[in-house]
C-alpha atoms as a PDB file:
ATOM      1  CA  UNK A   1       0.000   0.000   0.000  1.00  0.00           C
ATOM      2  CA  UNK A   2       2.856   2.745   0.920  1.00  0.00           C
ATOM      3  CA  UNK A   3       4.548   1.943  -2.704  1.00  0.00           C
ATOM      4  CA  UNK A   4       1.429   2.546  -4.156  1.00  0.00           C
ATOM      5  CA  UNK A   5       0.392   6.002  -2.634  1.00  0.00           C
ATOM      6  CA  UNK A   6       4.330   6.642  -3.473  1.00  0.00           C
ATOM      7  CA  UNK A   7       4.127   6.306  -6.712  1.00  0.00           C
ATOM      8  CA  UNK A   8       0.297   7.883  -7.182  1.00  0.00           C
ATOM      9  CA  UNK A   9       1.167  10.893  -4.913  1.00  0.00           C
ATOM     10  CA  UNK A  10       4.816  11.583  -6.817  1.00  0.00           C
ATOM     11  CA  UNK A  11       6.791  10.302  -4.049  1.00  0.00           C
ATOM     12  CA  UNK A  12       4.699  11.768  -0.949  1.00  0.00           C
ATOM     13  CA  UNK A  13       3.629   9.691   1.474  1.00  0.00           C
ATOM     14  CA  UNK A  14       2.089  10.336   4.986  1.00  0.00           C
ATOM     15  CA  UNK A  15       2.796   8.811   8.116  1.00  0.00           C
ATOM     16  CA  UNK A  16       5.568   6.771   9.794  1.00  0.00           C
ATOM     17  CA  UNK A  17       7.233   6.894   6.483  1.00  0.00           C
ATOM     18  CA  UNK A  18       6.418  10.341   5.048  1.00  0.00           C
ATOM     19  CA  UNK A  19       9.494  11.651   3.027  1.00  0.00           C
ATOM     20  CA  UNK A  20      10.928   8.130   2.725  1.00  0.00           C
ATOM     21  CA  UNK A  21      12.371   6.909  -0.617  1.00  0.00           C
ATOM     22  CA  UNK A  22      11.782   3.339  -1.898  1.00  0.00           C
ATOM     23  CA  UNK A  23      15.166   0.665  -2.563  1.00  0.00           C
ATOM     24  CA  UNK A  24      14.998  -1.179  -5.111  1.00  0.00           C
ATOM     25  CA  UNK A  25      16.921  -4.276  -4.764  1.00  0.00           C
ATOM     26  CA  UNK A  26      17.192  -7.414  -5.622  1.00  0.00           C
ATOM     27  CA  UNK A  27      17.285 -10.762  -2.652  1.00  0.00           C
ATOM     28  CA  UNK A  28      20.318 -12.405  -1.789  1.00  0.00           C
ATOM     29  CA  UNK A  29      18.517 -16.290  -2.234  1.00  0.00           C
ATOM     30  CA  UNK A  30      15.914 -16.119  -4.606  1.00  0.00           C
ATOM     31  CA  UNK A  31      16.730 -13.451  -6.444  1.00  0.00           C
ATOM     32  CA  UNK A  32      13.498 -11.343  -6.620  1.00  0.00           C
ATOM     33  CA  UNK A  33      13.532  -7.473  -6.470  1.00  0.00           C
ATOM     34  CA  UNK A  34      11.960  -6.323  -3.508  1.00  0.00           C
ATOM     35  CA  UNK A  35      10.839  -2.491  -3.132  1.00  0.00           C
ATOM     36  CA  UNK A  36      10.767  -1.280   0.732  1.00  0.00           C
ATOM     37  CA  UNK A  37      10.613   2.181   1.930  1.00  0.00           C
ATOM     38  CA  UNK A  38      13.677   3.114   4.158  1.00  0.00           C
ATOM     39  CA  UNK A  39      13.976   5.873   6.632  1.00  0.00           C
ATOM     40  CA  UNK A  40      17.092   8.045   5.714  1.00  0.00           C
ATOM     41  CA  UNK A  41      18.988  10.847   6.592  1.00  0.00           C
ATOM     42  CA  UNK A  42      20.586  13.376   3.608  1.00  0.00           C
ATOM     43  CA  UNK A  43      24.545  13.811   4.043  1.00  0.00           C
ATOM     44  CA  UNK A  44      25.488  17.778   5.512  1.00  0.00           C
ATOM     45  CA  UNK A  45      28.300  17.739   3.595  1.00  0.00           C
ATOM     46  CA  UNK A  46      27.698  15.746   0.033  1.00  0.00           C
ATOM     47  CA  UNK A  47      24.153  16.209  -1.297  1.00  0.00           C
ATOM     48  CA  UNK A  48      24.836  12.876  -2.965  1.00  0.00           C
ATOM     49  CA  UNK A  49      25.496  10.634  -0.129  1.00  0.00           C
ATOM     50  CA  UNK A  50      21.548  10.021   1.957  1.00  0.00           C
ATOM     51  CA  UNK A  51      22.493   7.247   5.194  1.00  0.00           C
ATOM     52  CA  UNK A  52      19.850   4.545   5.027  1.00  0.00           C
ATOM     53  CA  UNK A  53      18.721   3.137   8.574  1.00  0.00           C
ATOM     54  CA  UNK A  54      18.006  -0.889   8.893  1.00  0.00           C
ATOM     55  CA  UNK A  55      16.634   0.126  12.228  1.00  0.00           C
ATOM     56  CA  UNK A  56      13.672  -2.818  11.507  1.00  0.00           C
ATOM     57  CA  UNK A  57      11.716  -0.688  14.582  1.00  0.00           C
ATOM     58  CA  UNK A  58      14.385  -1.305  16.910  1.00  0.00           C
ATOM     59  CA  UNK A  59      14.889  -4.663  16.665  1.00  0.00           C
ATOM     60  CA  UNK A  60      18.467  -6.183  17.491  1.00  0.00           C
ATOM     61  CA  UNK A  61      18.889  -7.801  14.191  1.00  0.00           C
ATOM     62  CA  UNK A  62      19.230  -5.921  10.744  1.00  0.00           C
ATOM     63  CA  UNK A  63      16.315  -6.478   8.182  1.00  0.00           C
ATOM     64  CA  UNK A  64      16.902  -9.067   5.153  1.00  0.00           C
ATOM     65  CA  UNK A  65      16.827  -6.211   2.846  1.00  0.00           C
ATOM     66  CA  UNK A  66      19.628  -5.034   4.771  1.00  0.00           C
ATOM     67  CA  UNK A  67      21.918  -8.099   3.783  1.00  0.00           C
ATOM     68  CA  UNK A  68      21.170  -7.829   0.305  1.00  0.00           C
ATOM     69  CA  UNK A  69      22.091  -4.202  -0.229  1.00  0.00           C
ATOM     70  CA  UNK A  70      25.451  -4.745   1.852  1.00  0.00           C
ATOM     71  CA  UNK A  71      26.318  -7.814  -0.263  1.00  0.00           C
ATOM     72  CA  UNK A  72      24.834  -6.582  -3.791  1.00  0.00           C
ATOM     73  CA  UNK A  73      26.908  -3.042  -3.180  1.00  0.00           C
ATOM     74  CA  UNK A  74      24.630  -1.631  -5.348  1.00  0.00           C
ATOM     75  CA  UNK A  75      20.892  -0.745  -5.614  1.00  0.00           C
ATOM     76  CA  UNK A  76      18.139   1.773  -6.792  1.00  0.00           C
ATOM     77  CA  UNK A  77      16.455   4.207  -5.407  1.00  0.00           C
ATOM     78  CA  UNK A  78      13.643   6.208  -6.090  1.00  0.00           C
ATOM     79  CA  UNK A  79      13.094   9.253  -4.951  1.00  0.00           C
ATOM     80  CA  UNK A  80       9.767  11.427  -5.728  1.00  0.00           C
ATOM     81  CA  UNK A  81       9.462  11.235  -9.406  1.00  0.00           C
ATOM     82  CA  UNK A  82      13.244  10.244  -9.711  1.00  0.00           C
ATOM     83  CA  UNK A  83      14.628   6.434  -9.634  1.00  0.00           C
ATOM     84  CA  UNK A  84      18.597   6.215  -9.937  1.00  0.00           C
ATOM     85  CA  UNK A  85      21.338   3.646  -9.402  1.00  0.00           C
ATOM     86  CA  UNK A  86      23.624   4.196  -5.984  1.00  0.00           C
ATOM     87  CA  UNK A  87      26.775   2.151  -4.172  1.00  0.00           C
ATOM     88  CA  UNK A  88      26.113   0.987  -0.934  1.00  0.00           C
ATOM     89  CA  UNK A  89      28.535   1.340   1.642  1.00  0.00           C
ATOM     90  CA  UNK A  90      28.296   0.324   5.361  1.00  0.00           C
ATOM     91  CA  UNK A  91      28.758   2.606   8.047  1.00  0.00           C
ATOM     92  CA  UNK A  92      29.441   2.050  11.306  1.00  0.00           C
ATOM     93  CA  UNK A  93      29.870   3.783  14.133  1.00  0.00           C
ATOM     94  CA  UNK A  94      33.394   3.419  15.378  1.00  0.00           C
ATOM     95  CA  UNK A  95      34.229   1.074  18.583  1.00  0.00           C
ATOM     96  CA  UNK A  96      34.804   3.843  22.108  1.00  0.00           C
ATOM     97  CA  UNK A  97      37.338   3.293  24.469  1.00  0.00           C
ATOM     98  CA  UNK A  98      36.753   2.112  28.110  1.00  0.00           C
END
């Protein structure tokens, strides 16, 4: 239902995941593309880098989409009206000192 008042509303959608792209990927087993909104945040500093959250509503494991995006290294992702090819990356946050 969300990709489909995405795409009928130009990208807009309302609640939880209001202002969320879609990722367009494809899965790591049987090879199907699978098209989940993500919650993101834009890069300050490089309008072409957006940070993608597998939060999976706190859980303490990462979604399955989340796999296939760190092992495919690359995906899709549609924005509003706009759909275009990005590298994935993984970020984490670096290990403190006791």
């Amino acid at each position: 239902m969300i990709i489909d008042e995405f795409r009928a509303n130009q990208g807009r959608v309302g609640g939880p995941f209001e202002g969320a792209p879609l990722m367009h990927h494809r899965g790591r087993k049987r090879g199907r593309e699978d098209v989940p909104p993500v919650m993101f945040l834009p890069s300050d500093d490089d309008r072409d880098v957006m940070y993608i959250f597998a939060s999976k509503n706190g859980a303490p494991d990462n979604p399955a989409w989340y796999h296939n995006l760190v092992d495919a290294g690359t995906a899709d992702v549609e924005v509003g009206t706009d759909n275009f090819p990005v590298s994935v990356s993984k970020v984490t946050e670096p290990e403190r000192g006791r």
